[in-house]
Protein backbone atom coordinates (compact mmCIF):
# COMPACT_ATOMS: atom_id res chain seq x y z
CA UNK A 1 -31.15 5.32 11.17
CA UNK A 2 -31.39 2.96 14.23
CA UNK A 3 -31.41 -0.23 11.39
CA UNK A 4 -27.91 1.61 9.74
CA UNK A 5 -25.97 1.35 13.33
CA UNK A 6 -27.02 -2.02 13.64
CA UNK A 7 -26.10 -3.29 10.47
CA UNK A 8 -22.58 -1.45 11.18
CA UNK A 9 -22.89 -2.38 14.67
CA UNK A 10 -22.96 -5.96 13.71
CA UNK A 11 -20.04 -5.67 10.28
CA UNK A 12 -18.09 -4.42 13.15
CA UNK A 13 -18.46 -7.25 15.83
CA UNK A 14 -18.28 -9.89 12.83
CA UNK A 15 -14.82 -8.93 11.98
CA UNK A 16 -13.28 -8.59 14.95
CA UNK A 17 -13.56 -12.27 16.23
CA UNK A 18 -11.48 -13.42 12.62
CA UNK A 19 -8.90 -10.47 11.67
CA UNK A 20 -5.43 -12.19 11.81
CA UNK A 21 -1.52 -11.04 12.00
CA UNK A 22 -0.58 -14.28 9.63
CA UNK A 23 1.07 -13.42 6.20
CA UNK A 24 -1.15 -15.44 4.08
CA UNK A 25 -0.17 -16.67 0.12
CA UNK A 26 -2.13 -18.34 -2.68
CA UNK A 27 -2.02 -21.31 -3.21
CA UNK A 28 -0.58 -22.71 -7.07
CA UNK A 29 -3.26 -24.30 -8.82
CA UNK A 30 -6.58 -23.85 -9.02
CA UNK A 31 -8.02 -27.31 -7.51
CA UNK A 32 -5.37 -26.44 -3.86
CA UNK A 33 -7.13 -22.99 -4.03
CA UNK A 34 -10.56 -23.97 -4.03
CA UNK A 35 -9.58 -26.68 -1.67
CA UNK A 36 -7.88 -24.07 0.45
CA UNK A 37 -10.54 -21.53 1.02
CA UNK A 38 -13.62 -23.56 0.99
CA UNK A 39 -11.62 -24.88 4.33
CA UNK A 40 -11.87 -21.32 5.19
CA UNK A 41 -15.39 -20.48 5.19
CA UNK A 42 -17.26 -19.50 8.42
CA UNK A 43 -20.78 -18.55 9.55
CA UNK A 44 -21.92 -16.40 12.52
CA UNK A 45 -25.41 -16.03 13.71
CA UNK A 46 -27.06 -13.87 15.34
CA UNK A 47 -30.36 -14.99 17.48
CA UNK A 48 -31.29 -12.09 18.78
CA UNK A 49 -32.04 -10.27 15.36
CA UNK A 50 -32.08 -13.74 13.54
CA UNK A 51 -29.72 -13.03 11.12
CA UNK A 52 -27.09 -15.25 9.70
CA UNK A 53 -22.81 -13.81 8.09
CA UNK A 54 -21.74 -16.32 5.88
CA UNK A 55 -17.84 -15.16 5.54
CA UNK A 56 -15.52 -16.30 3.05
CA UNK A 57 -11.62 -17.53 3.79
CA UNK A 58 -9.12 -14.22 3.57
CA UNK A 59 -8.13 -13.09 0.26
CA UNK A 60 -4.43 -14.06 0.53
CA UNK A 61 -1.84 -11.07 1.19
CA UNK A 62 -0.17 -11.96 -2.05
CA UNK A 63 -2.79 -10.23 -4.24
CA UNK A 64 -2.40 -6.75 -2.10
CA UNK A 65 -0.36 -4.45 -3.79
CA UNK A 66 -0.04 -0.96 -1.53
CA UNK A 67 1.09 2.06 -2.19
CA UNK A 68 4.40 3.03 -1.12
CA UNK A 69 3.78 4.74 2.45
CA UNK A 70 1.45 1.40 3.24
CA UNK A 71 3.06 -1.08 5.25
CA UNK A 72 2.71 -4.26 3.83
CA UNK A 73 5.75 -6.67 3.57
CA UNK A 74 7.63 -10.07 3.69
CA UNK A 75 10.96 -10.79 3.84
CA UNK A 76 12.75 -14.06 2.76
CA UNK A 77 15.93 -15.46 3.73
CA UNK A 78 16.68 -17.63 0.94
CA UNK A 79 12.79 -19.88 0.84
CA UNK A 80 12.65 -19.36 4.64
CA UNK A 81 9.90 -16.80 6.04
CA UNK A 82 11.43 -14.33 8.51
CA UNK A 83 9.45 -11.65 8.88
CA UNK A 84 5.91 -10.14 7.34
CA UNK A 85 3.59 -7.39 8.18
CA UNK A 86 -0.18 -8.50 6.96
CA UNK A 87 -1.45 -5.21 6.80
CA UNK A 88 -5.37 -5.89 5.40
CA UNK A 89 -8.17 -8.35 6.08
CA UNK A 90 -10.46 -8.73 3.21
CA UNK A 91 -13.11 -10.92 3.21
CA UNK A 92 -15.99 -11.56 1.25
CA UNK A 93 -19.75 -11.69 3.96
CA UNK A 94 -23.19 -12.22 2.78
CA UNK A 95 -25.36 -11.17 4.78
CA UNK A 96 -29.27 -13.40 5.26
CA UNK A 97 -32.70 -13.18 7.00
CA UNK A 98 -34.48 -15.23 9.36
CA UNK A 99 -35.76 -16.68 6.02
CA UNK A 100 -32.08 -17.60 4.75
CA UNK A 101 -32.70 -14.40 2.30
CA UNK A 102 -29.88 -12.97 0.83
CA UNK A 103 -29.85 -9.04 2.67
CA UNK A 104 -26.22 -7.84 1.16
CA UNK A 105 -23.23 -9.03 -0.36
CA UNK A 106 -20.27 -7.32 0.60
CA UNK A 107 -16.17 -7.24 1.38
CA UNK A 108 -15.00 -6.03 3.93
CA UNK A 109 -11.34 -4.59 4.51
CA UNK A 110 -9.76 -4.16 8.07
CA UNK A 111 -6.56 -2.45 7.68
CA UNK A 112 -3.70 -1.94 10.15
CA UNK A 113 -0.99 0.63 9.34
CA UNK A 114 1.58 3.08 11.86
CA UNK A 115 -0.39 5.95 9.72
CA UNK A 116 -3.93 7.13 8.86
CA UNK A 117 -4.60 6.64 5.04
CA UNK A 118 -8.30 7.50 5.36
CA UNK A 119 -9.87 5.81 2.79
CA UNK A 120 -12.67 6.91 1.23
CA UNK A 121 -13.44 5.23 -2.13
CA UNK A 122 -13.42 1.66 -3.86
CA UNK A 123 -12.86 1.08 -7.70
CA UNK A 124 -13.59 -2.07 -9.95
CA UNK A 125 -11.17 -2.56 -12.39
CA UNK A 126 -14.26 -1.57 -14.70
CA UNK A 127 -14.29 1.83 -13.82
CA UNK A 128 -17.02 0.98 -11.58
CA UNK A 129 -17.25 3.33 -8.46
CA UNK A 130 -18.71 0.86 -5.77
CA UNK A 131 -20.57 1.70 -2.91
CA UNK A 132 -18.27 2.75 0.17
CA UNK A 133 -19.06 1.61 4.11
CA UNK A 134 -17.29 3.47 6.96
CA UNK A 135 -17.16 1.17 9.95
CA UNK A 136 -14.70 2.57 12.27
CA UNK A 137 -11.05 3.64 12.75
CA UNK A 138 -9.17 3.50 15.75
CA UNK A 139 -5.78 3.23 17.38
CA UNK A 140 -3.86 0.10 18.40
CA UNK A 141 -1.45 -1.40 19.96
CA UNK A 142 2.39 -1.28 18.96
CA UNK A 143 1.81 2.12 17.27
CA UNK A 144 -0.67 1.15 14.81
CA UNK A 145 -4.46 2.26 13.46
CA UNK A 146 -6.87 0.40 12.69
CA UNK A 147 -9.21 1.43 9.57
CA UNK A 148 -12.84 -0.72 8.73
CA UNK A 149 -14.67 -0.60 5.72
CA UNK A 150 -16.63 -2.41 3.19
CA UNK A 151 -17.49 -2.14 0.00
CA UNK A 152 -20.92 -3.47 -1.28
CA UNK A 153 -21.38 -5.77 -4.22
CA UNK A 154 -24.04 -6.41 -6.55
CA UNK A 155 -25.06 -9.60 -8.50
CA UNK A 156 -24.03 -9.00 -11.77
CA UNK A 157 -20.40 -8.09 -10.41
CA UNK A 158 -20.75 -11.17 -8.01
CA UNK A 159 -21.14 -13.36 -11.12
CA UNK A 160 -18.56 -12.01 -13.23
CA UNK A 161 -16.11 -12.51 -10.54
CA UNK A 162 -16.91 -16.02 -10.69
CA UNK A 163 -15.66 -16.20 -14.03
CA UNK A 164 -11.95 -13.41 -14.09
CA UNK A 165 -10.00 -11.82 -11.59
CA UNK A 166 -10.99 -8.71 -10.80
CA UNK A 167 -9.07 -5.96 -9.60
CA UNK A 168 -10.51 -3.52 -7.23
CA UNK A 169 -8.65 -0.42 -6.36
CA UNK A 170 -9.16 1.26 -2.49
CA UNK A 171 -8.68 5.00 -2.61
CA UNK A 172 -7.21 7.04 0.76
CA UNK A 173 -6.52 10.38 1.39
CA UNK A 174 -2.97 9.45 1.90
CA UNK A 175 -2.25 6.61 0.20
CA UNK A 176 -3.74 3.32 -1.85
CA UNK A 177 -3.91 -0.04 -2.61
CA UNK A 178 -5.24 -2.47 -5.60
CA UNK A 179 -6.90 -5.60 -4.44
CA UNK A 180 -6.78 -8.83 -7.01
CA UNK A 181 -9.85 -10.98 -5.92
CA UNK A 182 -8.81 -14.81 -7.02
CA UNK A 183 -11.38 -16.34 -8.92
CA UNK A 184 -11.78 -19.60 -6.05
CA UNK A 185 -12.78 -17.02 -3.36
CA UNK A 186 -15.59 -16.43 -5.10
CA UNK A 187 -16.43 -19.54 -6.59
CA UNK A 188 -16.09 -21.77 -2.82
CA UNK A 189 -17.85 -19.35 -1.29
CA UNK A 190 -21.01 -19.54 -3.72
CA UNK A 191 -20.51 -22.98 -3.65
CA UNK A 192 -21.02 -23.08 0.12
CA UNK A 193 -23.88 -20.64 0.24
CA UNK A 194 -25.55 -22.51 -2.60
CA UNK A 195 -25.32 -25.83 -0.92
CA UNK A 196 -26.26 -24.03 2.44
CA UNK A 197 -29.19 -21.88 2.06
CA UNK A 198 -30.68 -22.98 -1.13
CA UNK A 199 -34.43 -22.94 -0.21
C-alpha cells in the first residue's frame, strides 16, 4: 500500500511542474512533428528513491475532441488566434529503476473544466478497456476543477502505436472525450528512451 501512494505521490508531483494553459496544434508533416516533440521531451529524477520520468512533449489540443458540456475551445478571427481554453494535458511518462529498468509506461491526463466530469474509464479504439489511475481532483482557481489520471500501457499497444493513430476514448460520469495519439509522439519519445537508457 505504502509503494501505491508513492508511485501516485510521485505521478502527481511530476505533472504539476509541466501542465500548461497554451492552446497547442500539430504540426503538418510528419518530419516538423517529430522535429517538434522530440524538442519536447523531458526527464525528472528522483534521488531519493532513485527513480528516473522520462515524459514525452503534450499531445497537441487539436486531436481532443470533448463532449459537448467539456470546455475545450479556440476561436479565430480570420487566421489570427484570439482566444482558447486548453482544457487537458496528456502526456506520455515511462517510468525506470535505479538500473534504467523500464517500471511502467503510462499517459497521463490532467484536465481542467468549470464542472466535475468524474472520469472513470479509458478505451482503445480496439475495444480494449485499459487500466484506469485515480490521482487526484481538486478545485482551482477562476472557477475551475482540476481532474488527474492515467491510464497504463502495455508493450504490445506501445508498439502498435508506433505504427497508426490510435484513438483512445476517456469515459466520465458526466461527460467524455476521444483522444487521437499522433503517431511522432510515440515514435520521438522511443527514440529518446532508446538512445537514453539502452543498457
Amino acid at each position: 500500500m505504502k509503494n501505491i501512494f508513492l508511485f501516485l505521490i510521485s505521478f502527481y508531483l511530476v505533472g504539476c511542474s509541466i501542465h500548461t494553459t497554451t492552446w497547442t496544434t500539430t504540426p503538418e508533416t510528419p518530419e516538423e512533428r517529430y522535429e517538434k516533440f522530440s524538442s519536447e521531451i523531458s526527464v525528472q529524477k528522483d534521488e531519493f528513491k532513485k527513480t528516473t520520468w522520462v515524459i514525452s512533449a503534450e499531445i497537441p489540443n487539436d486531436n481532443i475532441n470533448p463532449s459537448s458540456n467539456i470546455l475545450c475551445f479556440v476561436r479565430y478571427i480570420g487566421d489570427v488566434l484570439v482566444d482558447s481554453f486548453d482544457c487537458m494535458d496528456a502526456r506520455f511518462r515511462s517510468l525506470f529503476n535505479k538500473n534504467n529498468e523500464l517500471v511502467g509506461r503510462y499517459i497521463r491526463f490532467a484536465t481542467s473544466n468549470p464542472d466535475w466530469v468524474f472520469f472513470k474509464n479509458a478505451v482503445l479504439d480496439d475495444g480494449t478497456d485499459l487500466d484506469f489511475i485515480k490521482i487526484d481532483r481538486k478545485v482551482l482557481s477562476g472557477n475551475l476543477v482540476e481532474e488527474i489520471f492515467a491510464v497504463k500501457i502495455t508493450e504490445e499497444q506501445y508498439n502498435k502505436m508506433k505504427k497508426r493513430i490510435h484513438k483512445i476514448s476517456l469515459r466520465g460520469k458526466y461527460g467524455s472525450m476521444t483522444v487521437k495519439i499522433p503517431i511522432e509522439i510515440v515514435t520521438s519519445f522511443d527514440d529518446y528512451i532508446k538512445n537514453k537508457f539502452s543498457n
